[in-house]
N, C-alpha and C. Protein backbone atom coordinates (compact mmCIF):
# COMPACT_ATOMS: atom_id res chain seq x y z
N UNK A 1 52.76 -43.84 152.97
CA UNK A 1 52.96 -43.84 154.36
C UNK A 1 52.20 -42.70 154.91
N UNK A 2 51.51 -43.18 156.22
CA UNK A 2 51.10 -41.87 156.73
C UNK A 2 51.63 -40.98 157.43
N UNK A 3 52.64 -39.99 156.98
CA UNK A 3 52.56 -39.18 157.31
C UNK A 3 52.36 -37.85 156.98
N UNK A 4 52.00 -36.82 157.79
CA UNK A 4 51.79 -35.76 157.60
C UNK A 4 52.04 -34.81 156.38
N UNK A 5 51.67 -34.04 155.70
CA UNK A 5 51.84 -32.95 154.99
C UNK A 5 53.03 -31.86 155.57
N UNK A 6 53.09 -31.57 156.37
CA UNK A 6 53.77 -30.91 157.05
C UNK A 6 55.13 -30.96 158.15
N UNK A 7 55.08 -32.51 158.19
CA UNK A 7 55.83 -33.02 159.17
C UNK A 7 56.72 -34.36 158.86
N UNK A 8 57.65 -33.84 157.51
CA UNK A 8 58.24 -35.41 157.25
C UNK A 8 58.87 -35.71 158.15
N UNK A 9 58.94 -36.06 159.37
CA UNK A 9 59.69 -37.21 160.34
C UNK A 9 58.50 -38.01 161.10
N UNK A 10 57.10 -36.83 161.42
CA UNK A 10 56.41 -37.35 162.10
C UNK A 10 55.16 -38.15 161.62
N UNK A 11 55.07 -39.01 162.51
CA UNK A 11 53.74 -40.06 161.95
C UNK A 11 52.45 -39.14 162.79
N UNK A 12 51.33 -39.76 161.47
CA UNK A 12 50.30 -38.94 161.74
C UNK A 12 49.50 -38.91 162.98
N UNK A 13 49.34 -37.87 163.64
CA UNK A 13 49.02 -38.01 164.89
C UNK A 13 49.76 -38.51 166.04
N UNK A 14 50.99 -38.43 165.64
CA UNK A 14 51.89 -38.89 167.20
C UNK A 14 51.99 -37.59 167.24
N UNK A 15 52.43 -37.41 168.50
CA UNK A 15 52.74 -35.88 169.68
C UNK A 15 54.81 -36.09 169.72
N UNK A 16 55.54 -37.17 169.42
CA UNK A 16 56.64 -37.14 169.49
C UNK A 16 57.00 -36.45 168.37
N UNK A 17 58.34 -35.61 168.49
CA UNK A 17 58.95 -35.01 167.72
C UNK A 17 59.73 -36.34 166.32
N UNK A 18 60.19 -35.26 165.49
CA UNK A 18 60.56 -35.87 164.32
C UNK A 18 62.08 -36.20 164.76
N UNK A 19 62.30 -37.81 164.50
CA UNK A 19 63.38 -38.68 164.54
C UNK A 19 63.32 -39.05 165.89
N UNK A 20 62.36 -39.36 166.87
CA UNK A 20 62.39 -39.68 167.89
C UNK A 20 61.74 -41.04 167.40
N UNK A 21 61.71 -42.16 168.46
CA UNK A 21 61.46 -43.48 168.04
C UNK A 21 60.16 -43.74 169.30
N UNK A 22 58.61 -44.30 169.16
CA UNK A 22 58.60 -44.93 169.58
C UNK A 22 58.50 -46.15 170.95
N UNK A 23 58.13 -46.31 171.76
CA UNK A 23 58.63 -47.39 172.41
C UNK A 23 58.12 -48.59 171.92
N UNK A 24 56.70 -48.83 171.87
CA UNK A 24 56.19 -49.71 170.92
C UNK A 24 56.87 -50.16 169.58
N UNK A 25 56.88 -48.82 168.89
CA UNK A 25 57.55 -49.23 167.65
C UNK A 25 56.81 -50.16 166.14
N UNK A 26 55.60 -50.74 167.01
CA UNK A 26 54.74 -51.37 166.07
C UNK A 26 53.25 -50.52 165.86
N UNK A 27 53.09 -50.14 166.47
CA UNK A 27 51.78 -49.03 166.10
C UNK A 27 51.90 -47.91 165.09
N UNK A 28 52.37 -47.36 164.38
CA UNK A 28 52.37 -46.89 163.32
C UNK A 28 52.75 -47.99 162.46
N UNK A 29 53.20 -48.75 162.11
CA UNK A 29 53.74 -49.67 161.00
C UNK A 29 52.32 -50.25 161.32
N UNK A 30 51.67 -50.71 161.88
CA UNK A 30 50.24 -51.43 161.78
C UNK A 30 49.49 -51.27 160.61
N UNK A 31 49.05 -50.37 160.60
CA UNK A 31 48.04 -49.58 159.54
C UNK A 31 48.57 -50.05 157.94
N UNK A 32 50.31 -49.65 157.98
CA UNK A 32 50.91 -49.75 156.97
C UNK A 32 51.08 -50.94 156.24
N UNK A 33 51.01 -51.88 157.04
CA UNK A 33 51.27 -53.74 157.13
C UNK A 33 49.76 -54.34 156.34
N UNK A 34 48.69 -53.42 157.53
CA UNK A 34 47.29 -53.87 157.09
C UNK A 34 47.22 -53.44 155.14
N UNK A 35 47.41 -51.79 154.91
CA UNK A 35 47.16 -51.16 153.95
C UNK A 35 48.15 -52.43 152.79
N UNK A 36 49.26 -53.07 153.28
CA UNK A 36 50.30 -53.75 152.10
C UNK A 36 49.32 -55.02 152.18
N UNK A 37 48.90 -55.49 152.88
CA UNK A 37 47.83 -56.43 152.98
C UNK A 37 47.05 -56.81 152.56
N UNK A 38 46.43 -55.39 151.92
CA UNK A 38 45.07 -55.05 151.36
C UNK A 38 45.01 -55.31 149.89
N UNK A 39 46.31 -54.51 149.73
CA UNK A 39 46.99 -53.98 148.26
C UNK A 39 47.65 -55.18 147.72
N UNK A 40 47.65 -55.95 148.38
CA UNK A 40 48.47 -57.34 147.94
C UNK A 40 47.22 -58.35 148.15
N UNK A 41 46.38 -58.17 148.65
CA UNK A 41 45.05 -59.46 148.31
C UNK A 41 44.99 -58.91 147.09
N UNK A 42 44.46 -57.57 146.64
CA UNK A 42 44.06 -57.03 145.94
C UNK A 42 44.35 -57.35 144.97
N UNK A 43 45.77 -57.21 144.74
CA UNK A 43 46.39 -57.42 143.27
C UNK A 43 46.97 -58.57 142.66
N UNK A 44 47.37 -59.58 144.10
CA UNK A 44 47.64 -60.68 143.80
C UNK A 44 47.07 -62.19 144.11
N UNK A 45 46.19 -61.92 144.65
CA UNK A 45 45.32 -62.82 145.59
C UNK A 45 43.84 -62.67 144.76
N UNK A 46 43.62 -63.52 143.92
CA UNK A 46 42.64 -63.52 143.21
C UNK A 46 41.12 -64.73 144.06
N UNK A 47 41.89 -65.31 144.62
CA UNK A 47 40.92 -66.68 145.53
C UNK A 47 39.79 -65.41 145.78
N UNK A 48 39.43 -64.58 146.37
CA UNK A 48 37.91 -64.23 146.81
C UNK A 48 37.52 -63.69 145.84
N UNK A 49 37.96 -63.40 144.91
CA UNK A 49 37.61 -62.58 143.50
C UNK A 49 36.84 -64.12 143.04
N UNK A 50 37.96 -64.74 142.49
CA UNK A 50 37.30 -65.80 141.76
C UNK A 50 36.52 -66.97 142.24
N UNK A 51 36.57 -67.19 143.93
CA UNK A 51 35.16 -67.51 144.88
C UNK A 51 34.14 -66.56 144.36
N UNK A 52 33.89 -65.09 144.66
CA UNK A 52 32.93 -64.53 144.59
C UNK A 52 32.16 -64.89 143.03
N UNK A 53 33.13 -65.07 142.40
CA UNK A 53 32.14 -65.24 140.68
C UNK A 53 31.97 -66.87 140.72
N UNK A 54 32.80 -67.52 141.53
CA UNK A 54 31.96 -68.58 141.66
C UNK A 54 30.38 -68.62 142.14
N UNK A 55 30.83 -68.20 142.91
CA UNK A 55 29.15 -68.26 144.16
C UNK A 55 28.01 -67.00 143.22
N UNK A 56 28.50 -66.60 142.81
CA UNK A 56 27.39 -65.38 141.78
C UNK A 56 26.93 -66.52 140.59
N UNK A 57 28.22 -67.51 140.04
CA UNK A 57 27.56 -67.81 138.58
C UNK A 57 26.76 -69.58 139.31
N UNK A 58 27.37 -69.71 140.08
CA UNK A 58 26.53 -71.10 140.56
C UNK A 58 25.06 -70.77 141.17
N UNK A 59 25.13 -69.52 141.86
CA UNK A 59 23.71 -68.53 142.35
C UNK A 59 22.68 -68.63 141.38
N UNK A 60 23.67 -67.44 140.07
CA UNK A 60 22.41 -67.37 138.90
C UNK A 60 22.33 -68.52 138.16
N UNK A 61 23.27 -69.74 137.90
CA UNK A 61 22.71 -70.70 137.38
C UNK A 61 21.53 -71.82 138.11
N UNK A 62 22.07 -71.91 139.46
CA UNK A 62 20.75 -72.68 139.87
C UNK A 62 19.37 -71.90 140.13
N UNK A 63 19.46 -69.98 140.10
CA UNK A 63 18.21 -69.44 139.70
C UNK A 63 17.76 -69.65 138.61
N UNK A 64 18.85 -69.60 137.31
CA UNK A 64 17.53 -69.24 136.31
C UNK A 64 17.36 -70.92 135.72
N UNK A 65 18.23 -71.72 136.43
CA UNK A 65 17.74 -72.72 135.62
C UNK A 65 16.66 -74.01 136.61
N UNK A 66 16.66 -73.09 137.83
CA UNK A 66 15.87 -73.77 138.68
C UNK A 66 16.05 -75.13 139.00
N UNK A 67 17.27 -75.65 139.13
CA UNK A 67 17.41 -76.69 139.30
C UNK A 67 16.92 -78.07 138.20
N UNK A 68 16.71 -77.54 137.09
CA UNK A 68 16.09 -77.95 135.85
C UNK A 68 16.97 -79.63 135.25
N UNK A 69 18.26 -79.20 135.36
CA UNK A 69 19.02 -79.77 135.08
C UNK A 69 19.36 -81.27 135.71
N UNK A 70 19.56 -80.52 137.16
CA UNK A 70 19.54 -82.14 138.00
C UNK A 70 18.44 -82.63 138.28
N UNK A 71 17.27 -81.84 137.90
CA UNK A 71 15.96 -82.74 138.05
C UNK A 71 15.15 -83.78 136.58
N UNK A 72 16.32 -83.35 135.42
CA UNK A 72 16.23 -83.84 134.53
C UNK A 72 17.05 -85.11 134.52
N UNK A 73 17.86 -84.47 135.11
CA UNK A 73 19.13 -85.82 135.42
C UNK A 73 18.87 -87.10 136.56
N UNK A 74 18.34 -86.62 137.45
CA UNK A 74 17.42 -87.64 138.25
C UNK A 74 16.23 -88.60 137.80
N UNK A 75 15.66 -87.64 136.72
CA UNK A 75 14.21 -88.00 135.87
C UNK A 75 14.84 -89.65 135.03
N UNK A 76 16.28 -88.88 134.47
CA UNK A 76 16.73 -89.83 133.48
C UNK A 76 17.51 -91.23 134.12
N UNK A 77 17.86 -90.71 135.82
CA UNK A 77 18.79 -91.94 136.25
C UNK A 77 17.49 -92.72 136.57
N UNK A 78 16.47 -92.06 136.97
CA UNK A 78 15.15 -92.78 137.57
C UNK A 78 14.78 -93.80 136.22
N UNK A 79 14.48 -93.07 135.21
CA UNK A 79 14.09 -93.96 134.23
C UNK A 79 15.03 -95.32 133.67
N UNK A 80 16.62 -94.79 133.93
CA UNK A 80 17.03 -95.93 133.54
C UNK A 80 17.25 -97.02 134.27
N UNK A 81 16.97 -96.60 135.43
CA UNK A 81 17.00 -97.73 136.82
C UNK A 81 15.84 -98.86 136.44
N UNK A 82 14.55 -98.07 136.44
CA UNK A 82 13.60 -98.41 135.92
C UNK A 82 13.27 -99.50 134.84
N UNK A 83 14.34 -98.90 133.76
CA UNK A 83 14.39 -99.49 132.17
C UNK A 83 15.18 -101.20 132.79
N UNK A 84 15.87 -100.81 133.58
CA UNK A 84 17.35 -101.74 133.82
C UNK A 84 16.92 -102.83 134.68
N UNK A 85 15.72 -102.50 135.12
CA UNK A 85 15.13 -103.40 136.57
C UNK A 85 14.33 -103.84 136.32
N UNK A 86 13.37 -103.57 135.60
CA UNK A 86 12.07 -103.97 134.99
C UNK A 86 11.74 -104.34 133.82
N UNK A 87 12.00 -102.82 132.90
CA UNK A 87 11.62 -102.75 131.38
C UNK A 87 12.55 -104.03 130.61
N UNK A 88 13.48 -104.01 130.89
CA UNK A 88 14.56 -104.76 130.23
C UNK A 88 14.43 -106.32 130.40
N UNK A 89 14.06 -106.71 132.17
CA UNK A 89 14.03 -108.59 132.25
C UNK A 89 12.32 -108.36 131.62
N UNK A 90 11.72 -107.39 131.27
CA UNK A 90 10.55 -107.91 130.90
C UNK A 90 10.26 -108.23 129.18
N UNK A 91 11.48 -106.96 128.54
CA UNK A 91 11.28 -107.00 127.35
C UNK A 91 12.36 -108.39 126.73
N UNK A 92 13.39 -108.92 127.77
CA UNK A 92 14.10 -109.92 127.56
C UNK A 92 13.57 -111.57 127.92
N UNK A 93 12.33 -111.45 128.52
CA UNK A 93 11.59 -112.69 128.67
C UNK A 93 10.38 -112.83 127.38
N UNK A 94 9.82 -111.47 127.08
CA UNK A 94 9.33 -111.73 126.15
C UNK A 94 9.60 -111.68 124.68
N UNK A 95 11.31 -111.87 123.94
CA UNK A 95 11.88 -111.80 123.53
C UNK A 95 12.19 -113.37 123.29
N UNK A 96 12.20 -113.76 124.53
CA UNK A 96 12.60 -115.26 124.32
C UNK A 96 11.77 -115.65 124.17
N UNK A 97 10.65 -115.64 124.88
CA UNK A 97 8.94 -116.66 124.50
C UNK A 97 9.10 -116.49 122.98
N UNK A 98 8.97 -114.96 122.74
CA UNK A 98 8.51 -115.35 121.27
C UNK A 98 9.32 -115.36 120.36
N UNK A 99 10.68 -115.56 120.67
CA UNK A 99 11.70 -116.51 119.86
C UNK A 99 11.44 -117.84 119.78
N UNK A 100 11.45 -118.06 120.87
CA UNK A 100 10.84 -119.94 121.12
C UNK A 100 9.91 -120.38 120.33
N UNK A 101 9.12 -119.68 120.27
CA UNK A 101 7.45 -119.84 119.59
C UNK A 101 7.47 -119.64 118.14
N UNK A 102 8.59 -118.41 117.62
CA UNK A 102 8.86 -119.12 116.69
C UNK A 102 10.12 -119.74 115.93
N UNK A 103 10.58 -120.34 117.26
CA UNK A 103 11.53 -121.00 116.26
C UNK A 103 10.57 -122.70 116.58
N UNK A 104 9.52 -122.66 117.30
CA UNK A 104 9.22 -124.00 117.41
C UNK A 104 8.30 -123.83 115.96
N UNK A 105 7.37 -122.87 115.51
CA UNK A 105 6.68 -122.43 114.40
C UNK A 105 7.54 -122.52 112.69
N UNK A 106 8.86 -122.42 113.59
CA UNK A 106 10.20 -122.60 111.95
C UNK A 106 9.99 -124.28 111.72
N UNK A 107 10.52 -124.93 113.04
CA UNK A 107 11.03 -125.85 113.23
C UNK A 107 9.91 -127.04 112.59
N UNK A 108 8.00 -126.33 112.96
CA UNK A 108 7.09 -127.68 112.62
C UNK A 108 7.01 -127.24 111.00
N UNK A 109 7.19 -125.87 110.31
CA UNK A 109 7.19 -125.82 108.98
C UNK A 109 8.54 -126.56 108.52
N UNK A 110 9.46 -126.50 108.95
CA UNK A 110 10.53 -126.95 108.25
C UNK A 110 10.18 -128.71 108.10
N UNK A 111 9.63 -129.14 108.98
CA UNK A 111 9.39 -130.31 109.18
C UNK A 111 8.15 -130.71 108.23
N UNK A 112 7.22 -129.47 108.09
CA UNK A 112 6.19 -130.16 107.27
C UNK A 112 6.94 -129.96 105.15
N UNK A 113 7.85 -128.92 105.59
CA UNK A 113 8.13 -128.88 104.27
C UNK A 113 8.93 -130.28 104.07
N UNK A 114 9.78 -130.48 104.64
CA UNK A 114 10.62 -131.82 104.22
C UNK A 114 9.41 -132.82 104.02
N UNK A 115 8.28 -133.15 104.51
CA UNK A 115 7.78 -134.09 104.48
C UNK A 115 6.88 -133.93 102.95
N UNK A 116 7.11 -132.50 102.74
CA UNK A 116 6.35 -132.42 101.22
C UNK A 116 7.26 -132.99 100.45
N UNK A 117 8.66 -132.33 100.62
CA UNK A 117 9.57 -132.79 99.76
C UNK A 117 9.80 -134.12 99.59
N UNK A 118 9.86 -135.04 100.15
CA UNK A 118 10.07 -136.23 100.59
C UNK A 118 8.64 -136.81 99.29
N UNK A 119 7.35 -136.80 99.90
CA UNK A 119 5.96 -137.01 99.08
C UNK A 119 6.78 -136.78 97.39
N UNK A 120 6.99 -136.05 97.44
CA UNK A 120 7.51 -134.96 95.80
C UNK A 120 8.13 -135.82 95.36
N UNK A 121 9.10 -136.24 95.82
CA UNK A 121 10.29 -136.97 95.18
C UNK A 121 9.86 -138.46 95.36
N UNK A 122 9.02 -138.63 95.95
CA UNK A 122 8.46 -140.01 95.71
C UNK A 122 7.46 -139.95 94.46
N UNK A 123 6.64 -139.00 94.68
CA UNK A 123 5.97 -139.02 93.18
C UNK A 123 6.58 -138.82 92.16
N UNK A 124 7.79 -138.32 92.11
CA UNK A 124 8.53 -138.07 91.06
C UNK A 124 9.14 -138.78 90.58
N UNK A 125 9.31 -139.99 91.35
CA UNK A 125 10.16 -141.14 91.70
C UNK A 125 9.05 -142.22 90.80
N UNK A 126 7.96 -141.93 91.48
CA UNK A 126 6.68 -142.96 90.61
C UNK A 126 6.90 -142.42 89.16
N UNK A 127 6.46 -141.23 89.01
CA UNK A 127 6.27 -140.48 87.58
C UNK A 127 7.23 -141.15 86.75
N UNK A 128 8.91 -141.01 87.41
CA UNK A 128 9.79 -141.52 86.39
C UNK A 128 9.47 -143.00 86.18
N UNK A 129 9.33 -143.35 87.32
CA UNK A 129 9.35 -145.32 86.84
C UNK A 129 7.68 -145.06 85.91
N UNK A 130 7.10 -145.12 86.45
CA UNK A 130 5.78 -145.01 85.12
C UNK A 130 5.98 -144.73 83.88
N UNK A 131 6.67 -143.78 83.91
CA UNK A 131 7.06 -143.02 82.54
C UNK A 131 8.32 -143.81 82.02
N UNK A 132 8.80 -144.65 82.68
CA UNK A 132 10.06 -145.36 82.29
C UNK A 132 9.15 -146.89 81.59
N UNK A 133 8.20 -147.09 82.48
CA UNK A 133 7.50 -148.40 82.23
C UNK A 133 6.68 -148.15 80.93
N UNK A 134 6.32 -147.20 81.05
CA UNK A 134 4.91 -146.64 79.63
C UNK A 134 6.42 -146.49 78.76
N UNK A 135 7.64 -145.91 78.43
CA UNK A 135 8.08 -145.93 77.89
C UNK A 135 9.06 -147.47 76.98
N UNK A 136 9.22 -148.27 78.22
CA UNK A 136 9.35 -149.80 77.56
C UNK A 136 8.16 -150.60 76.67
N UNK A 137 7.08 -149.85 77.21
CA UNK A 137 5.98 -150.70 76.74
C UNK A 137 5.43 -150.17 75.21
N UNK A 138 6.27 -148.70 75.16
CA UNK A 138 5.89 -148.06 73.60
C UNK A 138 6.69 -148.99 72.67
N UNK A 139 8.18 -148.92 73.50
CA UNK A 139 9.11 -150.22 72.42
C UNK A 139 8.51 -151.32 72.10
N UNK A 140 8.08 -151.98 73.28
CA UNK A 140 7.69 -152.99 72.83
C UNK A 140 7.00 -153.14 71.81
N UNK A 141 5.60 -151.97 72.29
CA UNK A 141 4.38 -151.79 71.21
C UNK A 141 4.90 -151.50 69.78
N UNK A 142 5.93 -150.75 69.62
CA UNK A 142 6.71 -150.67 68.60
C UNK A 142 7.43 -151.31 67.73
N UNK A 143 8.12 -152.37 68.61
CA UNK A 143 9.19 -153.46 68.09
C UNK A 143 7.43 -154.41 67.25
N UNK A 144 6.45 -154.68 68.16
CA UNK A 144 5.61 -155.67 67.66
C UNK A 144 4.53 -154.66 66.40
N UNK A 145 4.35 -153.67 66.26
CA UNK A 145 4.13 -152.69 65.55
C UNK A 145 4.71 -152.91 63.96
N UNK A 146 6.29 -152.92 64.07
CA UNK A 146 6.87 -152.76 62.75
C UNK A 146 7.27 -154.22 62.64
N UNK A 147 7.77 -155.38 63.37
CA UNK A 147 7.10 -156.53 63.24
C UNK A 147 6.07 -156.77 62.35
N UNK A 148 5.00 -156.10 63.11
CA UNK A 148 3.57 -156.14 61.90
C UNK A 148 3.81 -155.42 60.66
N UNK A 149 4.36 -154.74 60.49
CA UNK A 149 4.53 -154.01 58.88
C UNK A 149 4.99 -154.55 58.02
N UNK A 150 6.32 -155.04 58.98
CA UNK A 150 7.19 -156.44 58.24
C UNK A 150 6.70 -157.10 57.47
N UNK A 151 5.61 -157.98 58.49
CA UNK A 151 4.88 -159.14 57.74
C UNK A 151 3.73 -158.55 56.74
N UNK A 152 3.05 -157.25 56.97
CA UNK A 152 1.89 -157.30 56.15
C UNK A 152 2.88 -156.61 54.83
N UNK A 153 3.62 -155.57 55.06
CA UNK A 153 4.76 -155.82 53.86
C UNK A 153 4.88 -156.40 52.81
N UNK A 154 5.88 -157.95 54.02
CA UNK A 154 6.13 -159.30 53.06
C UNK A 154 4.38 -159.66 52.44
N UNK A 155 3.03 -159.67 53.13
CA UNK A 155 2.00 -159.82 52.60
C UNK A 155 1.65 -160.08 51.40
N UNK A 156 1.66 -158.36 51.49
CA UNK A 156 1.26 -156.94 50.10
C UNK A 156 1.96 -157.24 49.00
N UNK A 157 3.58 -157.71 49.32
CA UNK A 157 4.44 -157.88 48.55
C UNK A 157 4.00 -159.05 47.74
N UNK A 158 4.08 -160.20 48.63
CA UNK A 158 3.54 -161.49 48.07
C UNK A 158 2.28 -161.27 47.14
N UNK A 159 1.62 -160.64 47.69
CA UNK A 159 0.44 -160.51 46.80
C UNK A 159 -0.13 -159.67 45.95
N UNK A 160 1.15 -158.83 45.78
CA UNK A 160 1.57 -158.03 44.13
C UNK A 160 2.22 -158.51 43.36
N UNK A 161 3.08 -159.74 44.02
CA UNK A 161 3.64 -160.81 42.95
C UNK A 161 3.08 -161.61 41.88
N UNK A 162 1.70 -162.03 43.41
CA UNK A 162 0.63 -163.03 42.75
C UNK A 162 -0.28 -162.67 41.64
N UNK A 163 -0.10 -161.16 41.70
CA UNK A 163 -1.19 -160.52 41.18
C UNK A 163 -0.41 -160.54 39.48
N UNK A 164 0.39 -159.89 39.82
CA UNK A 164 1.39 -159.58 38.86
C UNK A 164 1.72 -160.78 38.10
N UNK A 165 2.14 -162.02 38.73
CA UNK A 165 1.96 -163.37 37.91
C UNK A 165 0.82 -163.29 37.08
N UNK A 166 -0.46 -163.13 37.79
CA UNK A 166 -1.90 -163.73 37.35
C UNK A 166 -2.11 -162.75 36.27
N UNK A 167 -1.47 -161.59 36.28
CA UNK A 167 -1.75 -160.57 35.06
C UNK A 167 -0.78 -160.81 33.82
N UNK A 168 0.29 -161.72 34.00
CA UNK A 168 1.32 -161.95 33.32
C UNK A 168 0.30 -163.19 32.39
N UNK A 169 0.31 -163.78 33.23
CA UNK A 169 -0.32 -165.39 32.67
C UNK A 169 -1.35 -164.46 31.93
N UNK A 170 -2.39 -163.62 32.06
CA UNK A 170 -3.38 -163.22 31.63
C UNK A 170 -3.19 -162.72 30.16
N UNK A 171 -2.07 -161.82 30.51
CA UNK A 171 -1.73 -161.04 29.17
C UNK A 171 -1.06 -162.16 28.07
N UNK A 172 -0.68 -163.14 28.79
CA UNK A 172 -0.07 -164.07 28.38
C UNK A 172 -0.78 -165.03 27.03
N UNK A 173 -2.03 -165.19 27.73
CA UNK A 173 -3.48 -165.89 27.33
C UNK A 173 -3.73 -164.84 26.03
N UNK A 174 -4.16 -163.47 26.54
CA UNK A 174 -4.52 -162.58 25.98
C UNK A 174 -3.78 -162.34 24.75
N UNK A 175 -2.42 -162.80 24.50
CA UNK A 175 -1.78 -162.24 23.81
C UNK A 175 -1.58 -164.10 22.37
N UNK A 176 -1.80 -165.04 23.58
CA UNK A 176 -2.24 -166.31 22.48
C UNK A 176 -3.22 -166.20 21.54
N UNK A 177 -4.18 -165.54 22.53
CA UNK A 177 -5.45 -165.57 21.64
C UNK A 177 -5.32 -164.29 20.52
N UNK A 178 -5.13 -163.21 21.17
CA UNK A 178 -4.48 -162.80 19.65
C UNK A 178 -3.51 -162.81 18.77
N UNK A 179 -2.95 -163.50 19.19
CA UNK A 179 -2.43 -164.48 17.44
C UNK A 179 -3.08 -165.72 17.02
N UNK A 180 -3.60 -165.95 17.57
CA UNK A 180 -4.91 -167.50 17.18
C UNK A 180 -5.61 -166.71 16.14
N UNK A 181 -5.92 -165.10 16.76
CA UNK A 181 -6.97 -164.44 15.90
C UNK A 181 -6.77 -163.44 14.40
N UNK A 182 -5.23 -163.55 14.84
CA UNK A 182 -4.37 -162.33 14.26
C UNK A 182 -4.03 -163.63 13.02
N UNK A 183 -3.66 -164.90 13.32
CA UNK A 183 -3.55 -165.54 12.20
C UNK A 183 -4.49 -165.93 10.81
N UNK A 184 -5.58 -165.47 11.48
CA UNK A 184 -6.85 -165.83 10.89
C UNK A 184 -6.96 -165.21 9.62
């Protein structure tokens, strides 16, 4: 409180004596109101404190970063606007062409392959019946083959009989005449 060094009743600079009141009554308490005022932003009132370090750190950040940030960030909404409007129905039309192109490119191979396959299995189809036909015709050749062995066989046979007779009769002769000679 202000008062005096010398004068505990009186406020500083009044001319009234000590314990006199006043008519105002609010002019000395002024100062005192302001000073609790002060002392109470001060200590409890942090809002301009922590405004002021706002406005200092938003200051030095848009100095030192020069606005770097939202002009990067603009750079990037720009580009994706860009990407989203343009890049994209362009890279999505030509995506489809040349899906199309080749699925029409799948679609005439798939078609030429079946038609090989198809050829294949018809030749394969020949091969077997050929090979089924050349194979009836070995039987046959076969059945008439040992047929023939049969008979030249029975032939050979017959005519190791004949032979064999004619050597019988021979030795036969051969064996008269020597005793015709042996009797002698």
């Amino acid at each position: 409180m202000s008062s005096g060094p010398g004068a505990p009743g009186k406020a500083a600079g009044s001319p009234l004596p000590a314990g006199r009141k006043r008519d105002s009554g609010r002019a000395p308490a002024h100062p005192i109101i302001k000073d609790i005022g002060e002392i109470h932003s001060r200590l409890l009132d942090h809002r301009p404190v922590i405004q002021g370090e706002i406005r200092y750190f938003i200051k030095e950040f848009e100095e030192k970063r020069g606005l770097r940030e939202v002009r990067v960030l603009e750079n990037l909404n720009t580009m994706i606007n860009e990407t989203n409007d343009q890049t994209l129905p362009k890279c999505e039309q030509v995506m489809h062409d040349d899906l199309n192109e080749a699925l029409k490119r799948l679609q005439a191979a798939n078609q030429r392959i079946f038609r090989l396959q198809q050829r294949e299995q018809e030749e394969r189809k020949l091969q077997t019946d050929m090979l089924m036909a050349g194979e009836k015709q070995r039987l046959a050749h076969w059945e008439v083959f040992m047929k023939d062995q049969h008979n030249k066989r029975a032939e050979v046979d017959e005519e190791h009989r004949k032979a064999m007779e004619r050597l019988k009769e021979q030795y036969a002769e051969m064996e008269k005449d020597l005793a015709k000679y042996s009797s002698f």
